[in-house]
Protein backbone atom coordinates (compact mmCIF):
# COMPACT_ATOMS: atom_id res chain seq x y z
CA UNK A 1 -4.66 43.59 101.95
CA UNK A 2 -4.30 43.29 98.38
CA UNK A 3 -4.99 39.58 98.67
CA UNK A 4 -8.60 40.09 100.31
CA UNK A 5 -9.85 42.72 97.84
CA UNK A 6 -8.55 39.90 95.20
CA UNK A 7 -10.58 36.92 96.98
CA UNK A 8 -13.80 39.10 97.17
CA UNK A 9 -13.39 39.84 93.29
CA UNK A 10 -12.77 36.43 92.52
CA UNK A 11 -16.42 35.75 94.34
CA UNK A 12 -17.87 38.58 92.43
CA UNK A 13 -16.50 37.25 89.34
CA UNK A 14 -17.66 33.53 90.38
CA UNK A 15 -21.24 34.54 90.31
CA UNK A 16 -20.54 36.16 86.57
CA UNK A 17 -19.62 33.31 84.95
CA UNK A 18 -22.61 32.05 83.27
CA UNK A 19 -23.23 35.07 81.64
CA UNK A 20 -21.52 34.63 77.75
CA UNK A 21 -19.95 38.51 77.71
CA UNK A 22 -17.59 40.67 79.33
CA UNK A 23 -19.87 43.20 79.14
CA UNK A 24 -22.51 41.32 81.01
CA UNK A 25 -20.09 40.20 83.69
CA UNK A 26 -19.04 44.33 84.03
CA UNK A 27 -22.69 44.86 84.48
CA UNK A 28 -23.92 42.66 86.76
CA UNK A 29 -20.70 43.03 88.97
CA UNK A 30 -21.69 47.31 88.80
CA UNK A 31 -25.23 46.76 89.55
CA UNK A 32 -24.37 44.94 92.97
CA UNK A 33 -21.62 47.37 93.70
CA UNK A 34 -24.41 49.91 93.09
CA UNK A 35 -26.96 47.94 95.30
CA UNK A 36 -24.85 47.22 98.11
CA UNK A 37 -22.83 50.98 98.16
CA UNK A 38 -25.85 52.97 96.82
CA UNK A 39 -23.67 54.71 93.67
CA UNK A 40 -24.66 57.55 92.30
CA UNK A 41 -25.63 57.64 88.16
CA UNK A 42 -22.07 59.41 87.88
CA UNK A 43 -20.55 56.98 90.42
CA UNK A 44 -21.86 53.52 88.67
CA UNK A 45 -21.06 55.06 84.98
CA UNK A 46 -17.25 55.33 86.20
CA UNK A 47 -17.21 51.91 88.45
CA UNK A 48 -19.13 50.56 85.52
CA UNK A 49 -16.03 51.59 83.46
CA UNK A 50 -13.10 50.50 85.57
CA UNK A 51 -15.21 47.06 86.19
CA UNK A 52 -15.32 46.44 82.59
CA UNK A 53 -11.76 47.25 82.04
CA UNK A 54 -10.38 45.26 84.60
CA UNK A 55 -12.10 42.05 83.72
CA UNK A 56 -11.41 42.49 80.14
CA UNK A 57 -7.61 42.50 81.53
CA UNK A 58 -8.17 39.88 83.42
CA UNK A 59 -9.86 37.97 80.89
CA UNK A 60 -6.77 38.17 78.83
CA UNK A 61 -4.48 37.29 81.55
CA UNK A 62 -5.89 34.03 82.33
CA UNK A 63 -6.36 32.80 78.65
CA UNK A 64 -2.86 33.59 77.62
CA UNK A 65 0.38 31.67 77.97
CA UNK A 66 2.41 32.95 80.62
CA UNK A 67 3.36 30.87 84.11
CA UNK A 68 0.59 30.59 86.79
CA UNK A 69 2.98 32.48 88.52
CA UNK A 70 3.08 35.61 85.97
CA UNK A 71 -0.02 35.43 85.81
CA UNK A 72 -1.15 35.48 89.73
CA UNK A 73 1.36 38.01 89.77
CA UNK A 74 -0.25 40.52 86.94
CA UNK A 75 -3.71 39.55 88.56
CA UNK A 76 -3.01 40.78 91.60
CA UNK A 77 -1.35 43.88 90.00
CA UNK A 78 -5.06 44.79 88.44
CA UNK A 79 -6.38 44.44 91.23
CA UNK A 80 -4.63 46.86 93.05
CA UNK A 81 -4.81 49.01 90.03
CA UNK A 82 -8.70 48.59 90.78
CA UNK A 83 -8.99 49.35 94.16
CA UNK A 84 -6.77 52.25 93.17
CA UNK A 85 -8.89 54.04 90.50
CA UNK A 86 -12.28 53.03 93.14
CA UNK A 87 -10.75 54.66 95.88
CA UNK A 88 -11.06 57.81 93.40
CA UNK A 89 -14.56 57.29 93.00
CA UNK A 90 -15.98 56.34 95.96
CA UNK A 91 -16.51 58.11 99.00
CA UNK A 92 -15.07 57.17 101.91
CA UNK A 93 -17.50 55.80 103.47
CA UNK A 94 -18.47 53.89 100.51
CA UNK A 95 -14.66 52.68 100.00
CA UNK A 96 -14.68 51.26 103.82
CA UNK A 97 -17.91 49.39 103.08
CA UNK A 98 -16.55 47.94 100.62
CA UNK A 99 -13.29 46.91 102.56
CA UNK A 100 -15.72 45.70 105.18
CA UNK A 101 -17.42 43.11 102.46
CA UNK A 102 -14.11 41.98 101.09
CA UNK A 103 -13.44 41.11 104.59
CA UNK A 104 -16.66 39.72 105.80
CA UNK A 105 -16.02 37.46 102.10
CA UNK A 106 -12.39 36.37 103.07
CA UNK A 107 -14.06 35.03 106.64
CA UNK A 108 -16.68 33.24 105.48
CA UNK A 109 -13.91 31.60 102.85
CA UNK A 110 -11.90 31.09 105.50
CA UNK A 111 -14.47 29.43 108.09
CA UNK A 112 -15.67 26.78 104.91
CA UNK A 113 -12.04 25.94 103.91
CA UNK A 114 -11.91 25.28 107.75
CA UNK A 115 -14.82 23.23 108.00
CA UNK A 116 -13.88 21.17 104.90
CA UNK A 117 -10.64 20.33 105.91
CA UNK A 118 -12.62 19.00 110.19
CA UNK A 119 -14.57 16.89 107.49
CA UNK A 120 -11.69 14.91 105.54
């Protein structure tokens, strides 16, 4: 479980990339959350927050020194932290939505690793 809510936020973060901040990143990964799970101004202030916090974590985590493994390993722990402190914000039915894309996003990974691999 942990690794499919990691996969769809290494997607979301994918599409952040080109923008230069953390900030930025944070803000365009709220405003889809917001879109796609239709967040309340309270709701998308506090996933704004947690969004922010976790990539700056992140962001620190990959630039820094420690093992691939130590740092897959503290990734994945942020994640869960994430989904954690979401859970608390989100309704329910918002929360399994979200579940549902991370799924949906692990398929369709799934399906084109598939196809690439018919293809060599």
């Amino acid at each position: 479980m942990k690794n499919l809510f990691l996969i769809a936020l290494l997607f979301i973060s994918l599409g952040c990339f080109a923008q230069t901040t953390l900030e930025e990143r944070a803000t365009n990964q709220t405003n889809r959350m917001k879109t796609e799970l239709n967040l309340t101004d309270d709701q998308y202030t506090k996933v704004y927050d947690i969004n922010l916090g976790i990539i700056m974590k992140n962001d620190g985590i990959k630039t820094s020194t420690f093992s691939e493994e130590v740092k897959n390993e503290v990734l994945q722990s942020n994640q869960q932290a994430r989904k954690a402190m979401l859970k608390d914000v989100l309704t329910a039915a918002q929360y399994e939505k979200l579940e549902t894309e991370v799924k949906a996003i692990k398929k369709k990974k799934r399906e084109k690793a598939e196809h690439k691999e018919v293809k060599n």
